[in-house]
C-alpha atoms as a PDB file:
ATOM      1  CA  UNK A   1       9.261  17.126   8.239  1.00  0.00           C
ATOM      2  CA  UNK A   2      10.973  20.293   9.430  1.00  0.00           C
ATOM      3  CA  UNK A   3       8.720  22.425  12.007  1.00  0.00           C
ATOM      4  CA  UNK A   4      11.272  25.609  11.382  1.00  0.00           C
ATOM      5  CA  UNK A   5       8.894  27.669  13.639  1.00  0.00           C
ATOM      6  CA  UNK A   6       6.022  27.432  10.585  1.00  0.00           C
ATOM      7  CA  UNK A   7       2.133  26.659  11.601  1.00  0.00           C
ATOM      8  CA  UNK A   8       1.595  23.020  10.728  1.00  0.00           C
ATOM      9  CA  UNK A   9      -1.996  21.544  10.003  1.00  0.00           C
ATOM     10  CA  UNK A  10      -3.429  17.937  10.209  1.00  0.00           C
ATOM     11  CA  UNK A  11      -3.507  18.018   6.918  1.00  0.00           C
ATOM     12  CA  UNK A  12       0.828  18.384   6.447  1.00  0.00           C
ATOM     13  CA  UNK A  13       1.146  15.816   8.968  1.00  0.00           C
ATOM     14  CA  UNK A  14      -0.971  13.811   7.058  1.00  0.00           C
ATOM     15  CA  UNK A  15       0.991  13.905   3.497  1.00  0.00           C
ATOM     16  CA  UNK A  16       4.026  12.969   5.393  1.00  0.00           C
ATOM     17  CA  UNK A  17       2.725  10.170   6.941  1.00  0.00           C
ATOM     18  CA  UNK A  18       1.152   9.446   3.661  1.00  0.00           C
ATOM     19  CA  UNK A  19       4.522   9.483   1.788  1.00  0.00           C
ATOM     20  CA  UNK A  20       6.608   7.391   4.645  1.00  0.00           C
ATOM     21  CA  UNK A  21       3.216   4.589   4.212  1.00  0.00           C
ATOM     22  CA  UNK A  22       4.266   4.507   0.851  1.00  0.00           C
ATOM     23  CA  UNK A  23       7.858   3.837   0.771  1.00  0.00           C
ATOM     24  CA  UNK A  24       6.725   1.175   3.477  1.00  0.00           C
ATOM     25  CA  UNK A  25       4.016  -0.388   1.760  1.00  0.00           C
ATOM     26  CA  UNK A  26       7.000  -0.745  -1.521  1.00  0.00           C
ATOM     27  CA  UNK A  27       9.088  -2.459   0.719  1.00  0.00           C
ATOM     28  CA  UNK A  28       6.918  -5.010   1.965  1.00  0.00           C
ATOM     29  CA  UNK A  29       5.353  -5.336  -1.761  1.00  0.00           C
ATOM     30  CA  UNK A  30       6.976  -4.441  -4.977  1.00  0.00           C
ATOM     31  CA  UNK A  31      10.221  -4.496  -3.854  1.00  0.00           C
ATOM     32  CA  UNK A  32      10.426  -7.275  -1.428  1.00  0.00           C
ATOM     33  CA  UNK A  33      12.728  -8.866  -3.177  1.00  0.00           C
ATOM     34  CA  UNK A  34      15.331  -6.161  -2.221  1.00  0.00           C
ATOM     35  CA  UNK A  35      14.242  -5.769   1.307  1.00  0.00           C
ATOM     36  CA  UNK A  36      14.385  -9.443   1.908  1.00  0.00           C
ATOM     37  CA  UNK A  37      18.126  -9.320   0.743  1.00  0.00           C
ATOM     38  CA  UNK A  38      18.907  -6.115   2.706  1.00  0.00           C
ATOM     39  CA  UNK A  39      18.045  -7.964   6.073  1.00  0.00           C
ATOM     40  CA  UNK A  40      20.916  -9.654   6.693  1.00  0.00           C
ATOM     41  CA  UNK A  41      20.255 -11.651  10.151  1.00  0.00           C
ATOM     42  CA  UNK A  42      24.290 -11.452   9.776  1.00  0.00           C
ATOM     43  CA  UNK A  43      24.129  -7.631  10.656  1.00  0.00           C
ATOM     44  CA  UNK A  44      23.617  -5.430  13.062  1.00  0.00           C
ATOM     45  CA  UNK A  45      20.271  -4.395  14.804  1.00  0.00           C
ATOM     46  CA  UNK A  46      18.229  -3.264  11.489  1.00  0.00           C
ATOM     47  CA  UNK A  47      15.449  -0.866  10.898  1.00  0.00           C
ATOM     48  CA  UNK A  48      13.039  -0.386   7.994  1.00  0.00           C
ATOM     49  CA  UNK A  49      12.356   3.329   7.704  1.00  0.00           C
ATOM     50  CA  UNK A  50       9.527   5.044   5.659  1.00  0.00           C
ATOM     51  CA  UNK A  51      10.921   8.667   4.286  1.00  0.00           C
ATOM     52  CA  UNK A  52       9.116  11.448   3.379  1.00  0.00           C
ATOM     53  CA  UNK A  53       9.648  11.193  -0.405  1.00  0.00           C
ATOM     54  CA  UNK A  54       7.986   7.524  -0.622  1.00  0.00           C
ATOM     55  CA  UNK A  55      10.526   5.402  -0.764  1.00  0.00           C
ATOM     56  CA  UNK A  56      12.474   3.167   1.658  1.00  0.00           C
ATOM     57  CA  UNK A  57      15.841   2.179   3.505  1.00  0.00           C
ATOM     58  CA  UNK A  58      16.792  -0.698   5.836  1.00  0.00           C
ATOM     59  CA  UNK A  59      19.682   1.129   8.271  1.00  0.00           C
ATOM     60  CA  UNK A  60      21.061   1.014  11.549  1.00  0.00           C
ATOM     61  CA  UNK A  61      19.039   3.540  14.520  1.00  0.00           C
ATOM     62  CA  UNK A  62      20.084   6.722  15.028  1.00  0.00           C
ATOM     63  CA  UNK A  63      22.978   6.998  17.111  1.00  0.00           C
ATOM     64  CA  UNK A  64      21.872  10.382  18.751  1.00  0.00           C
ATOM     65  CA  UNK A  65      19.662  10.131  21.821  1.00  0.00           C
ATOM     66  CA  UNK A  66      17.140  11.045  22.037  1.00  0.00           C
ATOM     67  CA  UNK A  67      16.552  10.660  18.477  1.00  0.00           C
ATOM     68  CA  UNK A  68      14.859  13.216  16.134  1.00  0.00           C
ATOM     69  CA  UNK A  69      11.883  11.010  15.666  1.00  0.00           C
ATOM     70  CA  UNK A  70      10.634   8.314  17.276  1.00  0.00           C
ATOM     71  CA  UNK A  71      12.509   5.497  16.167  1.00  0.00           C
ATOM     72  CA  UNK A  72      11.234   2.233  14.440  1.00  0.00           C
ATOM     73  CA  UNK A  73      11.519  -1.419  15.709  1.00  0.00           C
ATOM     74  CA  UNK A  74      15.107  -3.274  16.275  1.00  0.00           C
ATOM     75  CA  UNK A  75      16.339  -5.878  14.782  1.00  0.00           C
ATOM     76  CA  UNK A  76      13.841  -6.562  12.384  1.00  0.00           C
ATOM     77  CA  UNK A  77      16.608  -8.402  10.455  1.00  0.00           C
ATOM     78  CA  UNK A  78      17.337 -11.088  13.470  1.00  0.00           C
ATOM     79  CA  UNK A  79      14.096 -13.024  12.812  1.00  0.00           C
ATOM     80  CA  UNK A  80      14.156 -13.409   8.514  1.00  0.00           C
ATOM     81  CA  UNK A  81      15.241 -16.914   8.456  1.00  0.00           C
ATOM     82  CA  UNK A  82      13.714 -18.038  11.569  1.00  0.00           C
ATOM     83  CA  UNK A  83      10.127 -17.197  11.031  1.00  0.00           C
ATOM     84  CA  UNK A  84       7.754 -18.467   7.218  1.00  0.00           C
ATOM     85  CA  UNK A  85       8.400 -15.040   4.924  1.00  0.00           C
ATOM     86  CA  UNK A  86       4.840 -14.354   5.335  1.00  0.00           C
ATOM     87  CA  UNK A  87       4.746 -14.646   9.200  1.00  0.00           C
ATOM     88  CA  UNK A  88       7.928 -12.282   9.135  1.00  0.00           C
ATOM     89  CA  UNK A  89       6.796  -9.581   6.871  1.00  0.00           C
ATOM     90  CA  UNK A  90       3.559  -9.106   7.996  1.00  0.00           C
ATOM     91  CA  UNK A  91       5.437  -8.759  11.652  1.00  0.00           C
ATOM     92  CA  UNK A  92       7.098  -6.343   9.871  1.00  0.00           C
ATOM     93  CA  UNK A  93       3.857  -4.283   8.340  1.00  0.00           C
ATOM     94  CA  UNK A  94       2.601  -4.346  12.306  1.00  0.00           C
ATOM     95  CA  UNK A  95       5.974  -2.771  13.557  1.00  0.00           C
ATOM     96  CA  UNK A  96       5.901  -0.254  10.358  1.00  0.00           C
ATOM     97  CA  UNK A  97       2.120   0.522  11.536  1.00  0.00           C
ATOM     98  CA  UNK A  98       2.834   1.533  15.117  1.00  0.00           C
ATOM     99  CA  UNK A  99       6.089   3.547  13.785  1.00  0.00           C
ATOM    100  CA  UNK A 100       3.644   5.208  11.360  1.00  0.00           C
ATOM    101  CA  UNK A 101       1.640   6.410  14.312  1.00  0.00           C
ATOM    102  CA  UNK A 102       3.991   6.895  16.825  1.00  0.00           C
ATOM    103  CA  UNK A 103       5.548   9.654  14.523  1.00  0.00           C
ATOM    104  CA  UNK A 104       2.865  11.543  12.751  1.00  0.00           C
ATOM    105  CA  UNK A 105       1.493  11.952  16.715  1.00  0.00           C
ATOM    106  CA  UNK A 106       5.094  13.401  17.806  1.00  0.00           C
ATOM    107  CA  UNK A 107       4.416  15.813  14.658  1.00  0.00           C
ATOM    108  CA  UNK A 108       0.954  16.392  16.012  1.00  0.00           C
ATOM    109  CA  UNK A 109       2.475  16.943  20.032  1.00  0.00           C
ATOM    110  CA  UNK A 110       5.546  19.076  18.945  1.00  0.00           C
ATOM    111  CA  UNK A 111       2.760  21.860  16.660  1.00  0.00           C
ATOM    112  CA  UNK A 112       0.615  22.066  19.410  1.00  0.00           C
ATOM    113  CA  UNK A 113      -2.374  19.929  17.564  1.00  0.00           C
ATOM    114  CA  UNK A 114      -5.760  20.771  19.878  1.00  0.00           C
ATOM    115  CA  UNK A 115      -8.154  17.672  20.110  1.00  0.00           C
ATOM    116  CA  UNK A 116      -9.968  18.721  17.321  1.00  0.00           C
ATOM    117  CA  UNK A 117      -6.950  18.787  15.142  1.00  0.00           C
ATOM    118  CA  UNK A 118      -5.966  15.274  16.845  1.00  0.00           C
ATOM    119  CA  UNK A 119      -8.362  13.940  15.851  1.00  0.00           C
ATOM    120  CA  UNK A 120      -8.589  15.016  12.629  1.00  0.00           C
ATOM    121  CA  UNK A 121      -5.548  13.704  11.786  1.00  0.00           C
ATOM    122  CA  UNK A 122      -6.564  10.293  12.974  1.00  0.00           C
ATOM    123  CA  UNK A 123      -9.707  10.466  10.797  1.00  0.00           C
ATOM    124  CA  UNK A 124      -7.364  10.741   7.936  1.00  0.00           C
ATOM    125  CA  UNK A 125      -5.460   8.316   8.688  1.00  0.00           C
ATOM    126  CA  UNK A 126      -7.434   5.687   9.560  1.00  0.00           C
ATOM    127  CA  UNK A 127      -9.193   6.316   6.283  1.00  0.00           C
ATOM    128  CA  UNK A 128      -6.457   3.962   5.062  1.00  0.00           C
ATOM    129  CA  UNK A 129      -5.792   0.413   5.212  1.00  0.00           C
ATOM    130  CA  UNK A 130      -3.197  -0.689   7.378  1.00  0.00           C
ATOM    131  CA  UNK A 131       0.573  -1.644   6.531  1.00  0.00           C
ATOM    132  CA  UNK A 132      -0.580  -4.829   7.920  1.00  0.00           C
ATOM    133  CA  UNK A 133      -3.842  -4.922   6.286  1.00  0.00           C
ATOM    134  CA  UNK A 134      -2.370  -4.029   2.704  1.00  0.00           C
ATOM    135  CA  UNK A 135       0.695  -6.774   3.103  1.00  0.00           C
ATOM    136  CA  UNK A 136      -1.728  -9.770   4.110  1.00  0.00           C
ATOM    137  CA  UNK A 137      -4.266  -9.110   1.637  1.00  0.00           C
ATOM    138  CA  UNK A 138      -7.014  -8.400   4.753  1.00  0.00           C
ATOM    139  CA  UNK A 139      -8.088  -4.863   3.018  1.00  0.00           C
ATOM    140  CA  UNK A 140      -8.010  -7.141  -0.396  1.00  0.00           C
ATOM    141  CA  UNK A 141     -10.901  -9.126   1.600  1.00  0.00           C
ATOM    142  CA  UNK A 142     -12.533  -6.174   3.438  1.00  0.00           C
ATOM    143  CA  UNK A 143     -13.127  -4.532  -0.333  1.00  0.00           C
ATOM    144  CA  UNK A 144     -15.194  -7.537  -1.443  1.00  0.00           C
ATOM    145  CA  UNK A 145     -17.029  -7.822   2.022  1.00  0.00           C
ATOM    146  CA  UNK A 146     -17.891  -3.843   1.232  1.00  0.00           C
ATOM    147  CA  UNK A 147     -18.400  -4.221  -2.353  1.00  0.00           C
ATOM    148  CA  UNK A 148     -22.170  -5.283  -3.244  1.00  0.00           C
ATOM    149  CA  UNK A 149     -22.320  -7.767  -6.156  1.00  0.00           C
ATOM    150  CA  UNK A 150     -24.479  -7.544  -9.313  1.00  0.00           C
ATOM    151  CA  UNK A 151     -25.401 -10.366 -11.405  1.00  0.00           C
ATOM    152  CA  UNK A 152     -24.501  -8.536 -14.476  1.00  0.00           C
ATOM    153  CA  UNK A 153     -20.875  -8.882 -13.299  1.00  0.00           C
ATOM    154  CA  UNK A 154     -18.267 -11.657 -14.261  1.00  0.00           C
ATOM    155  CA  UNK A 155     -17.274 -14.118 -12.193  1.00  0.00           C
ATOM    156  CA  UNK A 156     -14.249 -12.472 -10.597  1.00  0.00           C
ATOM    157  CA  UNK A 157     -16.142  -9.756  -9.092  1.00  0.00           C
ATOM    158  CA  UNK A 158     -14.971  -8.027  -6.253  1.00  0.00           C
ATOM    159  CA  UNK A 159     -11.419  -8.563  -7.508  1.00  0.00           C
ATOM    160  CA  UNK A 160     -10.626  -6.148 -10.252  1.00  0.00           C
ATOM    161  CA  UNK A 161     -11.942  -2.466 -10.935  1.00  0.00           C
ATOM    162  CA  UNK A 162     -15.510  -2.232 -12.364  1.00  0.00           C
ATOM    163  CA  UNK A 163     -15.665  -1.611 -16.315  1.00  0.00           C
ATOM    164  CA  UNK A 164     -11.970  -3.059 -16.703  1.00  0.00           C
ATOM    165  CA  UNK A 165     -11.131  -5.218 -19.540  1.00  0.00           C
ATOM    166  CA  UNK A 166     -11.147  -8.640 -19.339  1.00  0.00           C
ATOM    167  CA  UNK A 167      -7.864 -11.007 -18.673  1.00  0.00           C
ATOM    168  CA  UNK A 168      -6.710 -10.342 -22.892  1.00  0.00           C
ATOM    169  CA  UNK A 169      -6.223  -6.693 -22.121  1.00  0.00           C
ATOM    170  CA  UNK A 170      -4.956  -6.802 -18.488  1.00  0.00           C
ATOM    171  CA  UNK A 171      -4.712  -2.944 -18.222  1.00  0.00           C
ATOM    172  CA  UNK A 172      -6.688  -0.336 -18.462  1.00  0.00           C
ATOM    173  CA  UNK A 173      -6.817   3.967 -17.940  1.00  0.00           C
ATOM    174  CA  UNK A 174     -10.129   4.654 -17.146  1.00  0.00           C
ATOM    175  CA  UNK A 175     -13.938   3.046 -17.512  1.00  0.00           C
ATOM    176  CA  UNK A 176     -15.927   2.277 -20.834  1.00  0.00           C
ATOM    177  CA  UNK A 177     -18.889   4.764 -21.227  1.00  0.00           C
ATOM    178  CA  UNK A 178     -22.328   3.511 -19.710  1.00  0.00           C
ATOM    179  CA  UNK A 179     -24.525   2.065 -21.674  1.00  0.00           C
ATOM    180  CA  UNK A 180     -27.614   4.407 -21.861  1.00  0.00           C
ATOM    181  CA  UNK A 181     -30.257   1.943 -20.628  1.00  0.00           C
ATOM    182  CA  UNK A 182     -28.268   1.421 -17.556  1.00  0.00           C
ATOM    183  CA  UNK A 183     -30.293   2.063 -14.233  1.00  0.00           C
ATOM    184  CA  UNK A 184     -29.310   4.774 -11.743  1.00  0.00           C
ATOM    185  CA  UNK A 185     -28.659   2.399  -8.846  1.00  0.00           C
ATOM    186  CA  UNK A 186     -26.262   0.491 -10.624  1.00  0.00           C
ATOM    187  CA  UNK A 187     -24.682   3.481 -11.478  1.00  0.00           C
ATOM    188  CA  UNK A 188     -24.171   3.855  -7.562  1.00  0.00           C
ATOM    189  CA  UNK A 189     -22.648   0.378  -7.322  1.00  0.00           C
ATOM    190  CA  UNK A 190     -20.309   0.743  -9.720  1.00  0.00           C
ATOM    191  CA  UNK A 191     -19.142   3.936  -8.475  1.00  0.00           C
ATOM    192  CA  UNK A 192     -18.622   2.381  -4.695  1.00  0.00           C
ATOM    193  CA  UNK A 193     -16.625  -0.584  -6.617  1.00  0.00           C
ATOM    194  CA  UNK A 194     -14.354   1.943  -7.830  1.00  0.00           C
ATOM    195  CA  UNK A 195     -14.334   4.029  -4.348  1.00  0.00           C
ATOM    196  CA  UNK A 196     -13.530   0.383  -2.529  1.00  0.00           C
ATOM    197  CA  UNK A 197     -11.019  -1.097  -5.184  1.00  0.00           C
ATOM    198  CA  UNK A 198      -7.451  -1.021  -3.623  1.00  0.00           C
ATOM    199  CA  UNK A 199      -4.183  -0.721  -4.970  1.00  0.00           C
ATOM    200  CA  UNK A 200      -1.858  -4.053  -4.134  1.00  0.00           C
ATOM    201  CA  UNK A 201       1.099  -1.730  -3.778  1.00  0.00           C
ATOM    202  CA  UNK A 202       0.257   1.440  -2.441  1.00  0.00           C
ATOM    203  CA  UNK A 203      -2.705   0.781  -0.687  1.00  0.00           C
ATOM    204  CA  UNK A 204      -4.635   3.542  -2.840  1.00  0.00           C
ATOM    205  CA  UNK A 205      -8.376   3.376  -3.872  1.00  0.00           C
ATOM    206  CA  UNK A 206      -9.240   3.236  -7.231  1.00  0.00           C
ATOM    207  CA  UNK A 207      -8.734   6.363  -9.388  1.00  0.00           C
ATOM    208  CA  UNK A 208     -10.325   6.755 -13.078  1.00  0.00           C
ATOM    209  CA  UNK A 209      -8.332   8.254 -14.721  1.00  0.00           C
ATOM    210  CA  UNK A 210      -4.805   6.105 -13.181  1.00  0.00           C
ATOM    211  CA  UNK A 211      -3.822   3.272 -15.081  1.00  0.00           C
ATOM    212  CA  UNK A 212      -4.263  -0.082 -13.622  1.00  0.00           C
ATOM    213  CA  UNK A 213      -3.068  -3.944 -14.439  1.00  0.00           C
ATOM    214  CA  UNK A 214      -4.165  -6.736 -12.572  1.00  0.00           C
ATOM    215  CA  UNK A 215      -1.653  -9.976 -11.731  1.00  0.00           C
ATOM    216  CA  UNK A 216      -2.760 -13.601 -13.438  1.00  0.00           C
ATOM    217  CA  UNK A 217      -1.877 -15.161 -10.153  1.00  0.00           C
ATOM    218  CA  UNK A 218      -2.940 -13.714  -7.448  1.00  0.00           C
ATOM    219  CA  UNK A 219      -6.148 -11.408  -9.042  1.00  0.00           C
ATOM    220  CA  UNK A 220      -4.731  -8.181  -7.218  1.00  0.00           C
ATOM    221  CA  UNK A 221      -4.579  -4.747  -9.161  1.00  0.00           C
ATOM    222  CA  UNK A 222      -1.804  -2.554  -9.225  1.00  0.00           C
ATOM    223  CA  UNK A 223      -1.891   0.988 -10.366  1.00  0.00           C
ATOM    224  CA  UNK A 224       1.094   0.883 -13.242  1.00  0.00           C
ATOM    225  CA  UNK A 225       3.084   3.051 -11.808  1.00  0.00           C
ATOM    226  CA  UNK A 226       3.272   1.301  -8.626  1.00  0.00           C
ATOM    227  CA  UNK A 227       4.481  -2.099 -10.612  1.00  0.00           C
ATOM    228  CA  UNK A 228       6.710  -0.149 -13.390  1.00  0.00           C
ATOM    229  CA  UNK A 229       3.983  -0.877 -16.051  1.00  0.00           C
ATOM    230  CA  UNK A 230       3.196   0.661 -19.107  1.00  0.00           C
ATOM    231  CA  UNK A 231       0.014   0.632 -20.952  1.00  0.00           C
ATOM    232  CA  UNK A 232       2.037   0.298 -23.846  1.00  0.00           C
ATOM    233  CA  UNK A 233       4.043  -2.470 -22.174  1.00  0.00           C
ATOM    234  CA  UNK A 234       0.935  -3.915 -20.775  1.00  0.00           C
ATOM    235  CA  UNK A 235      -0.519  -4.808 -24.521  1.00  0.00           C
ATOM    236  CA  UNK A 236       2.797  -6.866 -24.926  1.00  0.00           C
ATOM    237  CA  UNK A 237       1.932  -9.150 -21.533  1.00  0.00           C
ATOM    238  CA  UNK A 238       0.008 -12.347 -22.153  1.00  0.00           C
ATOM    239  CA  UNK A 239       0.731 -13.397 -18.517  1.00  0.00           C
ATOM    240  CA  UNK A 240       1.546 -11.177 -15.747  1.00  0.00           C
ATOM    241  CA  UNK A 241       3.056 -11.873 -12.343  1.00  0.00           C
ATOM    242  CA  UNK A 242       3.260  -8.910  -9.944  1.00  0.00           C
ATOM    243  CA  UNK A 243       6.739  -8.351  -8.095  1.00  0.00           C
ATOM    244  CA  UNK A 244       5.202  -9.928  -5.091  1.00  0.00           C
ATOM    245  CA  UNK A 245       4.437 -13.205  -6.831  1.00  0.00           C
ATOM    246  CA  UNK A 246       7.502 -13.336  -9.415  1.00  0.00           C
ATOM    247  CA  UNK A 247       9.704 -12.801  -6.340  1.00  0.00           C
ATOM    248  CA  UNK A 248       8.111 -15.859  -4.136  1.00  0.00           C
ATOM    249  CA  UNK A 249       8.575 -18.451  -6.956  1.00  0.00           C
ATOM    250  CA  UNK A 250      12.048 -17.269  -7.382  1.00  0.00           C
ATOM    251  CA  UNK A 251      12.702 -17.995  -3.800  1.00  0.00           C
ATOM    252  CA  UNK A 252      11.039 -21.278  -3.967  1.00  0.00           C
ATOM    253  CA  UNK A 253      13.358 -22.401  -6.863  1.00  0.00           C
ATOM    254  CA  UNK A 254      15.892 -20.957  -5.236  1.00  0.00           C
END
């Protein structure tokens, strides 16, 4: 983000911290299998950066000092093989957090943010889960802690989008209709299930009228096009593995 002499608000801060989560959040998700290769513990001190256009690159510090921007934990590429994947990506995720922060608050210091406008901008933010959080499944868990549970739902409740289809047709665009003798308070529920439901990838809630697919092993939904899915591919998928899951049983053959 340029500042070019232009009045920033909270709210452009915001979308660029947004975008940077993103690219992050693909990293340490979807395409994990690509980070993992890119951190070489052969190389050179390596960072994981998040850029403004939502994607992602694993590259050496700035060389200028001081930098531009705040600049993200070293040597994130020294401790891959010595630590479990898990323990080492979700190390990762808390790094990528406190980078997050660390820059959209320079943003907020170098346009002159008041409090109110601070604070603001933290509101927004902290509307959304963690790096951390999204990687280790904890805002997976804090959804179904949130989401209140009806009798009237199956059996996996709490783990997929309200009104989706079951397992035969694992995606879906947007909710059935009602039926007409449904009660107004379940109404309610359902539409905090939706509000709570997070994407596995992006970290997103829920939208209606996104399309989503949910993975046979580890019951997370995706929105499609955070996994690359169709829903015309979708209806040709008996059995399907997010990039997250396909990439850890390739390792353990491996």
């Amino acid at each position: 983000m340029d500042g070019g002499g232009t009045h920033r608000t909270p709210e452009d801060v915001f979308r660029d911290f947004r975008a940077r989560r993103a690219g992050m959040i693909k990293a340490l998700t979807t395409d994990v299998e690509k980070f993992y290769q890119q951190c070489d513990p052969e190389k050179e001190n390596l960072c994981l950066y998040g850029l403004p256009n939502e994607t992602w690159e694993v590259n050496l510090p700035a060389e200028e000092v001081p930098p531009e921007l705040p600049e993200p934990a070293l040597g994130i590429n020294f401790a891959r093989d010595g630590m479990d994947e898990k323990d080492w990506l979700s190390l990762v995720a808390v790094h990528s957090d406190a980078w997050l922060l660390a820059v959209a608050f320079y943003f907020g210091a170098r346009f002159g943010f008041d409090k109110d406008s601070r604070k603001r901008l933290f509101v927004m933010i902290n509307n959304l889960p963690t790096i951390y959080e999204v990687v280790t499944g904890t805002a997976k868990k804090q959804t179904k802690e949130k989401t209140p549970k009806s009798s009237s739902k199956s059996n996996k409740s709490g783990t997929k989008p309200p009104h989706q289809p079951e397992p035969n047709s694992r995606g879906s665009k947007m909710p059935p209709p009602k039926d007409e003798d449904d009660s107004g308070g379940e109404e309610e529920e359902e539409e905090e299930d939706h509000e709570n439901t997070l994407c596995g990838s992006c970290g997103d809630n829920y939208g209606q009228d996104e399309f989503w697919i949910c993975c046979d092993a580890c019951e997370t939904w995706f929105h499609g096009k955070c996994v690359k899915i169709t829903p015309a591919k979708a209806e040709h998928i008996k059995h399907y593995k997010c990039p997250n899951c396909s990439g850890s049983s390739k390792r353990a053959r491996a």
